[in-house]
C-alpha atoms as a PDB file:
ATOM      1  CA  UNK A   1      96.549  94.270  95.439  1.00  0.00           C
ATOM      2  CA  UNK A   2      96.626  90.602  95.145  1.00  0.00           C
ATOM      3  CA  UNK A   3      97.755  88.095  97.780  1.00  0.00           C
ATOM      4  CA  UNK A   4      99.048  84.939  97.489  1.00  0.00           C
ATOM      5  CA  UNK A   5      99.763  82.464 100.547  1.00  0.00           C
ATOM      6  CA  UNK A   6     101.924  79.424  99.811  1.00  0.00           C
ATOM      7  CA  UNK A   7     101.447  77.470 102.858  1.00  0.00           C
ATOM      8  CA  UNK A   8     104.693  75.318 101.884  1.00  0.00           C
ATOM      9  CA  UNK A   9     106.506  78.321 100.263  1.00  0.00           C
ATOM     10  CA  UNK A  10     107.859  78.508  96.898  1.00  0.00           C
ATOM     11  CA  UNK A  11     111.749  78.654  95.791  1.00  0.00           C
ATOM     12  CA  UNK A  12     112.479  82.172  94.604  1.00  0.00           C
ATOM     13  CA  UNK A  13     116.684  82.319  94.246  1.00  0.00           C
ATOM     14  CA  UNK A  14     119.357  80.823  96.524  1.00  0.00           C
ATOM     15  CA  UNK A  15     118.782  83.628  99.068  1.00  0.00           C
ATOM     16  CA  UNK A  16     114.682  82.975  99.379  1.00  0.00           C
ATOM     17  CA  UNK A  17     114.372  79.452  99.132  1.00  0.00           C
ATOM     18  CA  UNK A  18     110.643  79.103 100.642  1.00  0.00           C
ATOM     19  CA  UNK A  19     108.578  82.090  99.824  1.00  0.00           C
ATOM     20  CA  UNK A  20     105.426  82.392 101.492  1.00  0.00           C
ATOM     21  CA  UNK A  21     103.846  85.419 100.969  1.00  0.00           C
ATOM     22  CA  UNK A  22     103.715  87.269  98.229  1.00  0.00           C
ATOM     23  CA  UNK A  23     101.906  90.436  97.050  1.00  0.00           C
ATOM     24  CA  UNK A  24     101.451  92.014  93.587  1.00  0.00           C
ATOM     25  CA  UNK A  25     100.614  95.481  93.926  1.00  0.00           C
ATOM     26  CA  UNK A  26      99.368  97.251  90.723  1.00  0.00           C
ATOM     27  CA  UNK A  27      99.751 101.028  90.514  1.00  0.00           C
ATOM     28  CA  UNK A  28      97.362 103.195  88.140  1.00  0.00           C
ATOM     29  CA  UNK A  29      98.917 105.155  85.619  1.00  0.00           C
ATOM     30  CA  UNK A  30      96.981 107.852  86.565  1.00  0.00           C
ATOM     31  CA  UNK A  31      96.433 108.151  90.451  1.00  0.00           C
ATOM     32  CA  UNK A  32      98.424 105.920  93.178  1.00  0.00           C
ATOM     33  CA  UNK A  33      96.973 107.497  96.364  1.00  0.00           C
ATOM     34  CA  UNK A  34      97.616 105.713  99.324  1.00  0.00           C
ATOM     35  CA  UNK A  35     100.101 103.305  97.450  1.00  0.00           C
ATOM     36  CA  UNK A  36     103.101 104.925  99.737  1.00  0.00           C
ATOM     37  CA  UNK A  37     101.019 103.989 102.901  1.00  0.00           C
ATOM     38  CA  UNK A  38     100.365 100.524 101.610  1.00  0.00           C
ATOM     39  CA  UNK A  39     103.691  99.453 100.375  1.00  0.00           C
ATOM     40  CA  UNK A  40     104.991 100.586 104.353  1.00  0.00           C
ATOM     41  CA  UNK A  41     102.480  98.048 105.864  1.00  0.00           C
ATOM     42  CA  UNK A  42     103.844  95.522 103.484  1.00  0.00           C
ATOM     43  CA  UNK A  43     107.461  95.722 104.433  1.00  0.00           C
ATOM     44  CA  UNK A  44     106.059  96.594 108.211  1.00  0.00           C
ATOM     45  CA  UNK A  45     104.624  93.275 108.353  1.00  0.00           C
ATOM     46  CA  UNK A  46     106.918  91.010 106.819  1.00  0.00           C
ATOM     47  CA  UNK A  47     110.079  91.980 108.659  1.00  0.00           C
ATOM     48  CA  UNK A  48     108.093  90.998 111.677  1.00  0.00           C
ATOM     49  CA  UNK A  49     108.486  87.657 112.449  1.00  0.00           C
ATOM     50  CA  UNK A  50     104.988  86.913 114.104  1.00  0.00           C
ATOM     51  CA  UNK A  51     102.828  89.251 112.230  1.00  0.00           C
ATOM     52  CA  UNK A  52     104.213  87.190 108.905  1.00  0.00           C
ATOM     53  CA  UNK A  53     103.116  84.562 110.607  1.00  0.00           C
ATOM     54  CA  UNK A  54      99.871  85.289 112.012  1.00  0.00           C
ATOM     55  CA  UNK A  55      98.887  86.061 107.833  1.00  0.00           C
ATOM     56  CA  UNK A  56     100.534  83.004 106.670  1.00  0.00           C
ATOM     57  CA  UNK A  57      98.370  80.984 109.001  1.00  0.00           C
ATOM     58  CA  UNK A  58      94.936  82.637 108.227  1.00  0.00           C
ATOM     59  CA  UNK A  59      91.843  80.599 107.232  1.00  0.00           C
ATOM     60  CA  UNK A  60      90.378  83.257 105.131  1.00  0.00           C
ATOM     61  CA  UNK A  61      90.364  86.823 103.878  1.00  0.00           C
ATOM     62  CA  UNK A  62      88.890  88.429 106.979  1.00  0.00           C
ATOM     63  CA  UNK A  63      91.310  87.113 108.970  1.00  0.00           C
ATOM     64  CA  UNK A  64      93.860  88.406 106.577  1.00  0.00           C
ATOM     65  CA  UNK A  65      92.556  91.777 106.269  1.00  0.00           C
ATOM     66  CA  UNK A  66      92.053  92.021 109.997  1.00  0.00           C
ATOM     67  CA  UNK A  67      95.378  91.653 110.377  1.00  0.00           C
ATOM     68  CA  UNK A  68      96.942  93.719 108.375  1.00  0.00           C
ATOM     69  CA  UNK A  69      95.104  96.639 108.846  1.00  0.00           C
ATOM     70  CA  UNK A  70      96.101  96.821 112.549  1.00  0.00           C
ATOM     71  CA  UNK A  71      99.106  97.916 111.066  1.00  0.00           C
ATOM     72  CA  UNK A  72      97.757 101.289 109.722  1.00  0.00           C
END
């Protein structure tokens, strides 16, 4: 999984006009365990307003990761 945090967002379509976080998750072809439990922490954390922006506002990826794995 890679994680990108645009501090001043990024203009995706008329609906998401300043993007901020964005993850690219890349399944294996072969095994995806766990990919179901990540993908809910994902959408668990950005439909909450101060979690989103707890991980927008971290300094590094300790702070990141600490963060989102409260969620699991």
């Amino acid at each position: 999984i890679a994680v990108a945090i645009i501090r001043d967002g990024i203009y995706w379509e008329e609906d998401f006009e300043s993007i901020r976080l964005v993850f690219l998750v890349s399944p294996s072809q072969f095994s995806n365990e766990g990919l179901s439990d990540i993908t809910r922490v994902i959408v668990a954390l950005t439909e909450q307003k101060e979690q989103k922006e707890k991980l927008i506002a971290c300094k590094d990826f300790d702070d990141f990761k600490s963060i989102f794995l409260q969620e699991i």
